[in-house]
C-alpha atoms as a PDB file:
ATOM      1  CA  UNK A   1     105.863  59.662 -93.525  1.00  0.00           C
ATOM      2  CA  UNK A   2     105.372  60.276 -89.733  1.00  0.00           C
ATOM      3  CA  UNK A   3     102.689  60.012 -88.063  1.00  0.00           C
ATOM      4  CA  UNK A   4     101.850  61.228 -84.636  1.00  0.00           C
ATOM      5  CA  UNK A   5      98.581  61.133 -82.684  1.00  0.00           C
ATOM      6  CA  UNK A   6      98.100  63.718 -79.897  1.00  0.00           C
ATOM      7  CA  UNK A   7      95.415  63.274 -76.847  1.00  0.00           C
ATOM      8  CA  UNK A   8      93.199  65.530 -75.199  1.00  0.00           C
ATOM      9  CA  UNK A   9      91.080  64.827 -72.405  1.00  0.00           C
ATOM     10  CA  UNK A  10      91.313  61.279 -73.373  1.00  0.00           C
ATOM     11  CA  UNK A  11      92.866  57.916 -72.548  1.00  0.00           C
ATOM     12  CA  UNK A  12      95.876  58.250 -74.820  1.00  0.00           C
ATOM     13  CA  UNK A  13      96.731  54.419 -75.378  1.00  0.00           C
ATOM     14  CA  UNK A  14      98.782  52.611 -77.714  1.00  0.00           C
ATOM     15  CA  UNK A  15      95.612  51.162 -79.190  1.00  0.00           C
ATOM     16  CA  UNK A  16      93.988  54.114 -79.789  1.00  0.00           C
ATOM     17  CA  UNK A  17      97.228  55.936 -81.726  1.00  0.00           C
ATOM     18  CA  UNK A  18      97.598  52.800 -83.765  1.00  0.00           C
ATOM     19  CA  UNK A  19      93.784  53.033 -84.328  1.00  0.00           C
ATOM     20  CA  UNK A  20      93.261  56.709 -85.055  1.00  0.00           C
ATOM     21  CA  UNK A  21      96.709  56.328 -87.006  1.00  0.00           C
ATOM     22  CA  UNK A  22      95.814  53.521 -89.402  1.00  0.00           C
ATOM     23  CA  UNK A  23      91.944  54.829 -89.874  1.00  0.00           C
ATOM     24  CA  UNK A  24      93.767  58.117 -91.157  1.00  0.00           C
ATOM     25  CA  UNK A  25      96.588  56.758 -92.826  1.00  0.00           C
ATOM     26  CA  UNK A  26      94.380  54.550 -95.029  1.00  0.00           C
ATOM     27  CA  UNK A  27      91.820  57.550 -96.395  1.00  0.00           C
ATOM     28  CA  UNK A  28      95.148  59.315 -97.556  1.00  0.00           C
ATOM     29  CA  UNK A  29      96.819  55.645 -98.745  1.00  0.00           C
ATOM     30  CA  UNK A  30      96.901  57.644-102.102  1.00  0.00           C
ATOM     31  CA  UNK A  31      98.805  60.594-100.805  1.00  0.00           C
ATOM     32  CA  UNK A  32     101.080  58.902 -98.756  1.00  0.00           C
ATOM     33  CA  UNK A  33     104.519  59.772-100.991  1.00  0.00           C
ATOM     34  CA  UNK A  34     103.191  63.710-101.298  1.00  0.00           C
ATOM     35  CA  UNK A  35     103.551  63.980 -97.462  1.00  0.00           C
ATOM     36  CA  UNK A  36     106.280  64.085 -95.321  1.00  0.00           C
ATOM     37  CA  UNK A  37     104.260  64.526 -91.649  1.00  0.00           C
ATOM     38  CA  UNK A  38     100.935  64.241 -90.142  1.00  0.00           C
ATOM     39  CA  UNK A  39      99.693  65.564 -87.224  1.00  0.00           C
ATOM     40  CA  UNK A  40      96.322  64.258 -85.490  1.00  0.00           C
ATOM     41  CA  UNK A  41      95.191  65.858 -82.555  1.00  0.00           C
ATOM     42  CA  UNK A  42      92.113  63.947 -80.617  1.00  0.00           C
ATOM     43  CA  UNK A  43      89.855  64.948 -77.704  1.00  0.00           C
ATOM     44  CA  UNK A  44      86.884  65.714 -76.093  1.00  0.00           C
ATOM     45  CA  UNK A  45      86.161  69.145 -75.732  1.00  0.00           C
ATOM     46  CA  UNK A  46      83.848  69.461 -72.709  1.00  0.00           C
ATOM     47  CA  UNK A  47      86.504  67.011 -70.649  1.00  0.00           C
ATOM     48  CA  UNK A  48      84.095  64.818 -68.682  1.00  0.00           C
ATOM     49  CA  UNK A  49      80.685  66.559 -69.376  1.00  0.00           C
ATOM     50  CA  UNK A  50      78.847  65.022 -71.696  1.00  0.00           C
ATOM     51  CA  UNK A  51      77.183  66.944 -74.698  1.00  0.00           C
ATOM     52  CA  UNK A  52      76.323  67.043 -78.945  1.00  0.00           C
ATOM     53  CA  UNK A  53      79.258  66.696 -80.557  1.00  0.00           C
ATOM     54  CA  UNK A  54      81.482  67.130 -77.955  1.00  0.00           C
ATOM     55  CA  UNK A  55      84.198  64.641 -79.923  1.00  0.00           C
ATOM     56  CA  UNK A  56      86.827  66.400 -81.889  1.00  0.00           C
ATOM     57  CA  UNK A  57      89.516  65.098 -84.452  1.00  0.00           C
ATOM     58  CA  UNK A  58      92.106  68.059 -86.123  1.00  0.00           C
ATOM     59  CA  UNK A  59      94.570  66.328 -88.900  1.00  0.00           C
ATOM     60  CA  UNK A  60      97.850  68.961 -89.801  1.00  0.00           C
ATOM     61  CA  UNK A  61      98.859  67.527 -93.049  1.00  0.00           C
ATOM     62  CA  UNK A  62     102.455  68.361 -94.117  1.00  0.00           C
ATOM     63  CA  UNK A  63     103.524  68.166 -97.933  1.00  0.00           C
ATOM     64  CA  UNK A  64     106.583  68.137 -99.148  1.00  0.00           C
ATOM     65  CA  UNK A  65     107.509  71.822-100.477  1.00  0.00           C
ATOM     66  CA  UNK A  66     104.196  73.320 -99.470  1.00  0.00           C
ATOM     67  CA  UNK A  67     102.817  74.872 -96.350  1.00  0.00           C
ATOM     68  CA  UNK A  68     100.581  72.666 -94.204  1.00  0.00           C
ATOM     69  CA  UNK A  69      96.930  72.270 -94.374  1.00  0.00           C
ATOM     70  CA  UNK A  70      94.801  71.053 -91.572  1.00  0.00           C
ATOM     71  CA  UNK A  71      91.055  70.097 -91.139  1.00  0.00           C
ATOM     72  CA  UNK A  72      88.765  68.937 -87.899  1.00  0.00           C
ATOM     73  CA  UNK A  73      85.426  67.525 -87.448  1.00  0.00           C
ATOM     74  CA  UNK A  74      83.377  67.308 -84.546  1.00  0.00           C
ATOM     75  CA  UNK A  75      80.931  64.741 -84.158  1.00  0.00           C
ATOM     76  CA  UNK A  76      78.982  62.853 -81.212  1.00  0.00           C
ATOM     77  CA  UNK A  77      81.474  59.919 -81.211  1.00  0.00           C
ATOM     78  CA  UNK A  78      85.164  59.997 -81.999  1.00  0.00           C
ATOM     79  CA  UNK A  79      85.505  57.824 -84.594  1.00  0.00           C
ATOM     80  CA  UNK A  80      83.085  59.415 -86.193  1.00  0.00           C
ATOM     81  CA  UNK A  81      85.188  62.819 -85.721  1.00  0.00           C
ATOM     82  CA  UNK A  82      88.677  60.781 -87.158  1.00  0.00           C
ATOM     83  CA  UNK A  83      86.656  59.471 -90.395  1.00  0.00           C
ATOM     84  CA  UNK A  84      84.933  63.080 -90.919  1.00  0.00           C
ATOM     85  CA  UNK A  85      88.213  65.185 -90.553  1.00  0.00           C
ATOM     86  CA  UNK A  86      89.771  62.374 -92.487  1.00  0.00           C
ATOM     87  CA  UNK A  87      87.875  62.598 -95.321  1.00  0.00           C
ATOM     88  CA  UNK A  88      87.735  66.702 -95.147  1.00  0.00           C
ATOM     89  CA  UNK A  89      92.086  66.470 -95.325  1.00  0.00           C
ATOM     90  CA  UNK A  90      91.375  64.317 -98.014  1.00  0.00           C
ATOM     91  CA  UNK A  91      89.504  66.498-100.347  1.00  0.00           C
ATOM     92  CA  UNK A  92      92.358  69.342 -99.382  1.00  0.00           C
ATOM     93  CA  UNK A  93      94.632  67.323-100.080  1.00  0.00           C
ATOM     94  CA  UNK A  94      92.970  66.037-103.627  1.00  0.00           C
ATOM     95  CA  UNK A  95      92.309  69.939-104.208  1.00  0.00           C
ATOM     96  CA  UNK A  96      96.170  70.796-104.228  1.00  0.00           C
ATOM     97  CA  UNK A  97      97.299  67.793-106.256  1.00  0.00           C
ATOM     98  CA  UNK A  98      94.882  69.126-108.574  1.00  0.00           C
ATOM     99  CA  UNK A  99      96.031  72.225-108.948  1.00  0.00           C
ATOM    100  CA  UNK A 100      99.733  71.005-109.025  1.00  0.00           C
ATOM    101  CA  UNK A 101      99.208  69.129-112.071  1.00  0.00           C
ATOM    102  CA  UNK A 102     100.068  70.453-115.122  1.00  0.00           C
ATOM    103  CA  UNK A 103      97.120  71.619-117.159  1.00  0.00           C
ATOM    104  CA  UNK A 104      96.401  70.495-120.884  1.00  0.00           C
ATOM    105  CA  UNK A 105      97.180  73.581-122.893  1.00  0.00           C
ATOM    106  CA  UNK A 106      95.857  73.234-127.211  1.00  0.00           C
ATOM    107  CA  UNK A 107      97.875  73.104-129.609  1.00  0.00           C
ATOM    108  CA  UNK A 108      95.834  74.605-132.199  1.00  0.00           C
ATOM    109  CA  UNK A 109      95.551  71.723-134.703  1.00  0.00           C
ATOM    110  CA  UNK A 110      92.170  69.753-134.345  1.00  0.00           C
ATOM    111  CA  UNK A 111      93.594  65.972-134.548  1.00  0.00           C
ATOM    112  CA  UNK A 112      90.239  64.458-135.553  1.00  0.00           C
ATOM    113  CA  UNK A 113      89.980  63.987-139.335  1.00  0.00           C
ATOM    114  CA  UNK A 114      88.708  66.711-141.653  1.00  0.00           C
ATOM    115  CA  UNK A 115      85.415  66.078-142.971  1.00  0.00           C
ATOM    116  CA  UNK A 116      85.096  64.670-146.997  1.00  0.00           C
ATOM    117  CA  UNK A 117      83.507  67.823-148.843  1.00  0.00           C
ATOM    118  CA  UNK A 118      81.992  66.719-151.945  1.00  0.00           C
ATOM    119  CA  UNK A 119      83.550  68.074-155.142  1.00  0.00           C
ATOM    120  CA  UNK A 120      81.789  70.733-156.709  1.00  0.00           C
ATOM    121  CA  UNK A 121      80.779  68.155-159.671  1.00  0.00           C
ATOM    122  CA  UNK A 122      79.535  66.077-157.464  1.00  0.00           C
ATOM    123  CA  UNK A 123      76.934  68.777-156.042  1.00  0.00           C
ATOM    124  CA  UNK A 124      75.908  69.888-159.279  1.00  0.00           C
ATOM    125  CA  UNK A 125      75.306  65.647-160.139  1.00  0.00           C
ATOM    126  CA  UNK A 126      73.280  65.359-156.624  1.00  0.00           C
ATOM    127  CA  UNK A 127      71.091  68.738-157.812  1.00  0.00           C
ATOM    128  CA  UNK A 128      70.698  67.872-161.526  1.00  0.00           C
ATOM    129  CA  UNK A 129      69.262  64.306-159.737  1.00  0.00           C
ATOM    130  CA  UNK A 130      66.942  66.195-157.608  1.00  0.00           C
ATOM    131  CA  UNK A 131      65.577  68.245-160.382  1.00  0.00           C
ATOM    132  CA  UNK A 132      65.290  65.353-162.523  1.00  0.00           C
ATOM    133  CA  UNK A 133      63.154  63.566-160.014  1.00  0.00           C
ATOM    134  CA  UNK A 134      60.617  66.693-159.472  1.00  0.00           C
ATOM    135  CA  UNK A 135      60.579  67.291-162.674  1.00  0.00           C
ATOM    136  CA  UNK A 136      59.279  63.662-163.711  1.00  0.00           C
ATOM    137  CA  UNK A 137      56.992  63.784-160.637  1.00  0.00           C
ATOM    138  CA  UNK A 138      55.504  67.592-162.149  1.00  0.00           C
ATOM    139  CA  UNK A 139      55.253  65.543-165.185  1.00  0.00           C
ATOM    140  CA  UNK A 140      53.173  62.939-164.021  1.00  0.00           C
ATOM    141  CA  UNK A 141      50.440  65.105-162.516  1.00  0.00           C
END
């Protein structure tokens, strides 16, 4: 899988791809085979101003045989921005594995045991019992 960071309006360092590419990298550890390319575009969005939430993080996820999905977060710092768009390609990602697998379709047999019905001799014992037993009980009033 590649991986490739993109910079705006930031310091674009080797230490900083490696970082933003690991911190990603290990949230999708579990869809690592499913993609062939990512795509993580950082910056700041007012440039040198300062501001709310001025950090921004957009991940381009590419699987294999499927069109790409992508999902940003901005935030006040930016690794807060890398672990929320992270997490939001994540559950994307999670969503169309899920509806990739196949589905468990019934057979129409139940595959838990039937239940024991009692024989019809052994209702008509169980009744003649209870009316017995009242009976005796009518008796000794």
């Amino acid at each position: 899988m590649q991986v490739q960071v993109d910079s705006n309006h930031i310091e674009g360092s080797a230490e900083l791809q490696e970082w933003v590419g690991s911190t990603v990298v290990d949230e999708l550890d579990r869809y690592t085979s499913f993609l062939t390319r990512l795509e993580i575009h950082v910056g700041d969005v007012n440039a040198q101003k300062a501001g709310a939430q001025d950090k921004r993080c957009q991940i381009e996820a590419h699987p294999k045989g499927h069109s790409s999905l992508s999902a940003s977060h901005h935030a006040e710092s930016l690794e807060l921005a890398v672990a929320g768009a992270a997490k939001k390609i994540a559950h994307a990602l999670e969503h169309l594995v899920g509806r990739l697998s196949p589905r468990v379709e019934s057979t129409g047999r139940l595959t838990a045991p039937p239940v024991r019905e009692d024989s019809p001799a052994e209702i008509d014992a169980m009744l003649e019992d209870e009316f017995l037993a009242k009976q005796a009980d009518l008796e000794k009033e």
